[in-house]
Protein backbone atom coordinates (compact mmCIF):
# COMPACT_ATOMS: atom_id res chain seq x y z
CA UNK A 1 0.00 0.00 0.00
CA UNK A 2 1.28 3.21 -1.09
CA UNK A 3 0.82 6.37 1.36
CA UNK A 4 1.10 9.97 -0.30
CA UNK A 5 2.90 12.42 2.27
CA UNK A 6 -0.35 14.55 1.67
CA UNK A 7 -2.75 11.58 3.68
CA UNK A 8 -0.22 11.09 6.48
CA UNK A 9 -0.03 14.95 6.91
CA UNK A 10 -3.80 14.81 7.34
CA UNK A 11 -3.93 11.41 9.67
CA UNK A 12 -1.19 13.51 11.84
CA UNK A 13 -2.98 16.55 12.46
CA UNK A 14 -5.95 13.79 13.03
CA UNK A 15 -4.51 12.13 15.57
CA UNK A 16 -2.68 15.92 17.04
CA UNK A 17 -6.34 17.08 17.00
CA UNK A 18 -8.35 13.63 18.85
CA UNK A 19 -4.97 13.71 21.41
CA UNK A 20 -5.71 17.92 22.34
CA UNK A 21 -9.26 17.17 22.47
CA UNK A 22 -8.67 13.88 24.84
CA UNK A 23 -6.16 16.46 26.76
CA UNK A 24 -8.45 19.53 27.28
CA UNK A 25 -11.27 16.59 28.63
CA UNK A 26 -9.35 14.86 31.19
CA UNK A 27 -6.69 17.67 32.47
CA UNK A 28 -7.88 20.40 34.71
CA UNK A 29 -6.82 23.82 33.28
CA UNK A 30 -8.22 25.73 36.55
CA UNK A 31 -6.95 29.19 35.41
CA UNK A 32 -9.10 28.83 32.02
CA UNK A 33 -11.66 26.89 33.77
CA UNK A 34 -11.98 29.88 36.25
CA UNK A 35 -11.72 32.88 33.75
CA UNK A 36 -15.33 33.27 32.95
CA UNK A 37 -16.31 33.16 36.60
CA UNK A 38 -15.66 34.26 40.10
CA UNK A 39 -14.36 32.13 42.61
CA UNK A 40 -15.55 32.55 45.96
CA UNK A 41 -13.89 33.07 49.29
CA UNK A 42 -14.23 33.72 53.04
CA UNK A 43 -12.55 34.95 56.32
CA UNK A 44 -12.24 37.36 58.48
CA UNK A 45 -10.69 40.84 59.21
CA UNK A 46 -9.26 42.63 62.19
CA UNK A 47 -8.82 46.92 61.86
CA UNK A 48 -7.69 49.24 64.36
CA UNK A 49 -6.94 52.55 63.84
CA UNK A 50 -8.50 56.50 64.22
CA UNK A 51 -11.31 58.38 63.64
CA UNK A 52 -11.75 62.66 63.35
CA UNK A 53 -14.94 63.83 64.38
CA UNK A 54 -16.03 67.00 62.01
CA UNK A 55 -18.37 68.96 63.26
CA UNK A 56 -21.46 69.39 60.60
CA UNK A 57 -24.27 70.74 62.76
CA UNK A 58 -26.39 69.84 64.92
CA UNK A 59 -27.49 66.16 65.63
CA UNK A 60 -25.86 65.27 62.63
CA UNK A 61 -22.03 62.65 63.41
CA UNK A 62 -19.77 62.73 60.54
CA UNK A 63 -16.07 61.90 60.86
CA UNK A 64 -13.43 60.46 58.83
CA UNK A 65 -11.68 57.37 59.96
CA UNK A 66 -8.47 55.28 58.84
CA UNK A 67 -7.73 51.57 59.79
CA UNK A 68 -5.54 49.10 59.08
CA UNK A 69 -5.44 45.69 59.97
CA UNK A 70 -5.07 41.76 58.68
CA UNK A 71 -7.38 40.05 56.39
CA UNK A 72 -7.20 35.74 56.72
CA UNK A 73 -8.75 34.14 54.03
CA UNK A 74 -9.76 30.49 53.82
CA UNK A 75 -9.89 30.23 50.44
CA UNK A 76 -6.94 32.19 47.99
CA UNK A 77 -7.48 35.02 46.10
CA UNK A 78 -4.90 34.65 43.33
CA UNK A 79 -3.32 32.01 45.65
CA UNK A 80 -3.51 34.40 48.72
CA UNK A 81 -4.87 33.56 51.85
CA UNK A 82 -3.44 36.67 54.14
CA UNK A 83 -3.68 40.47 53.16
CA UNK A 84 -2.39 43.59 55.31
CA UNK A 85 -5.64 46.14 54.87
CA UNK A 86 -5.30 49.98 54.85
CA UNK A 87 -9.30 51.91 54.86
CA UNK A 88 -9.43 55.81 54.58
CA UNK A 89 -13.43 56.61 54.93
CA UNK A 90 -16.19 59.04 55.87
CA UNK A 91 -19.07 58.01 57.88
CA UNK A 92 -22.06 60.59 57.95
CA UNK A 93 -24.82 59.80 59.99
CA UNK A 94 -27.54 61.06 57.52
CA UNK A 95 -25.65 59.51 54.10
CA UNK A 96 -23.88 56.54 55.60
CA UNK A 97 -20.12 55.17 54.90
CA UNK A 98 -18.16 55.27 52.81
CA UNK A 99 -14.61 54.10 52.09
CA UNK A 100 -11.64 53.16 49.69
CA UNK A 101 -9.53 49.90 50.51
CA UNK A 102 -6.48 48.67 49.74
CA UNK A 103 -5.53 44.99 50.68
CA UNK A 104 -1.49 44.34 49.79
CA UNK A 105 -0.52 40.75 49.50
CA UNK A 106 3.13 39.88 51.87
CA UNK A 107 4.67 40.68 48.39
CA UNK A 108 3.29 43.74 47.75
CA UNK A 109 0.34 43.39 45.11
CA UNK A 110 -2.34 45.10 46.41
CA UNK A 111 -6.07 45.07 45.74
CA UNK A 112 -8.74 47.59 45.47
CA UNK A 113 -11.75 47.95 47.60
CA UNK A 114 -14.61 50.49 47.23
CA UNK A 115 -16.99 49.56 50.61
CA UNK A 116 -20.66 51.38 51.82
CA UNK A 117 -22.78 51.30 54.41
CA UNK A 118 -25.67 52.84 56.26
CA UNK A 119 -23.43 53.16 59.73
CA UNK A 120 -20.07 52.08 60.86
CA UNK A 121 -21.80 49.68 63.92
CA UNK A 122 -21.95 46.44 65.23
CA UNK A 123 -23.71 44.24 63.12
CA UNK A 124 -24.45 46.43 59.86
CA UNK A 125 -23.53 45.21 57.08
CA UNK A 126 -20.86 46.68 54.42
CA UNK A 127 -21.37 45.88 50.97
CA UNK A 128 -18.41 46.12 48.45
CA UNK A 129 -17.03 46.08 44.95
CA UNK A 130 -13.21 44.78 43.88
CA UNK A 131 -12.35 47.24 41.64
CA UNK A 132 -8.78 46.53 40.22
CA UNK A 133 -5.10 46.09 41.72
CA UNK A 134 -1.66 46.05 41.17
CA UNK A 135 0.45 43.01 39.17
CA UNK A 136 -1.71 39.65 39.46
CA UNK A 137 -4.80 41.89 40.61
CA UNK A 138 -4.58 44.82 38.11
CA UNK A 139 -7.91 43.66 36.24
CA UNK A 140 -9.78 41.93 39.34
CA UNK A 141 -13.39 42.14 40.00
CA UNK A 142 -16.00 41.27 42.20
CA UNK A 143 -17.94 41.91 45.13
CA UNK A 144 -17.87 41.01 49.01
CA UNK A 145 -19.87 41.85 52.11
CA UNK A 146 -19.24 41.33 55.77
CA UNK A 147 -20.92 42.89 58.99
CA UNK A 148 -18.76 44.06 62.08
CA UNK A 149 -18.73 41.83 64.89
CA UNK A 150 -17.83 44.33 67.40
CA UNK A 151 -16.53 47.70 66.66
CA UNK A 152 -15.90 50.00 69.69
CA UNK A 153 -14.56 53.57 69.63
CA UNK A 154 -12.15 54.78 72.31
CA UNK A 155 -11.43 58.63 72.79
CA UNK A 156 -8.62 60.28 74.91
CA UNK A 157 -8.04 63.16 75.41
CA UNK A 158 -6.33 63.40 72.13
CA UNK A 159 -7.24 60.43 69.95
CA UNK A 160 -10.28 58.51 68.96
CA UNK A 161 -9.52 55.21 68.44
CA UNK A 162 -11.48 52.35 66.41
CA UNK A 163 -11.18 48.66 66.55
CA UNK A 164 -13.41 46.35 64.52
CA UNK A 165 -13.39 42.49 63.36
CA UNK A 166 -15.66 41.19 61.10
CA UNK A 167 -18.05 38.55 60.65
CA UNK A 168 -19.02 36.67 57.94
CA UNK A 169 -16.52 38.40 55.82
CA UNK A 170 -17.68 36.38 51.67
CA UNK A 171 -17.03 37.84 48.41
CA UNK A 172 -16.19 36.29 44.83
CA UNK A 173 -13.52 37.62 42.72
CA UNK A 174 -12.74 37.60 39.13
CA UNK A 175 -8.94 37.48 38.30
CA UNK A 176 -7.63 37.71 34.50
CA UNK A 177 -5.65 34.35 33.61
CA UNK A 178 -1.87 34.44 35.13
């Protein structure tokens, strides 16, 4: 039997084609599996830090506050489990919170967090959005929420201190393929 080098081309890319196809099947390719949805995750976060009261009138509270603190995840984000946190915000007690997060993996990426809610307080909840980052993170999104477990407010006679942890700290994030 005669072969041309024309039908053993084709019977090669035939058998490249059935062996990629066989691949993709049985191998996990978790980044690509991943990339059209978010992957979840949970934890908790501990914040300390100070708050500046700003006086606005009567029976109206607004101050600005900045905390910084440790994030633990039990699931990764990127293949991250721990985060140092850094939140500059304004609370108003007629408009509610608002602040801008950064969380910075131990080698320095760093993600972005834009949080709100209706009062900084014991069990409200804060709703945010991942809005970007740095390296592995520069194109991450998503969305996570978590209510203080106890946040209490010290004052001095020249600070105001805050301390918070969270509970039920959830989100799911959207990372571009590494």
């Amino acid at each position: 039997m005669i072969h041309s080098p024309r039908a053993f081309k084709y019977r090669l890319c035939l058998i490249l084609i059935i062996l990629l196809t066989l691949a993709a099947n049985f191998c996990p390719f978790p980044d690509i599996a991943r990339a059209g949805q978010g992957s979840p995750f949970t934890g908790s976060w501990i914040a300390n830090g100070s708050r500046q009261i700003f006086p606005f009138g009567k029976d109206r509270n607004v101050y600005t506050f900045k905390l910084a603190g440790h994030v633990n995840l039990k699931e990764t984000i990127g293949g991250e489990l721990d985060f140092w946190s850094e939140v500059i915000g304004i609370s108003d007690s007629k408009t509610g919170t608002e602040a801008r997060c950064i969380w910075r993996d131990l080698d320095g990426r760093e993600l972005f967090l834009v949080l709100k809610s209706d009062r900084m307080q014991s069990n409200d909840l804060v709703t945010g959005k991942i809005v970007g980052g740095t390296g592995k993170f520069a194109k991450a999104t998503g969305e996570l929420s978590f209510k203080w477990s106890s946040i209490s407010f010290y004052r001095d006679d020249v600070t105001d201190s805050i301390s918070g942890q969270t509970l039920d700290l959830k989100g799911k994030v959207q990372l571009p393929n590494f």
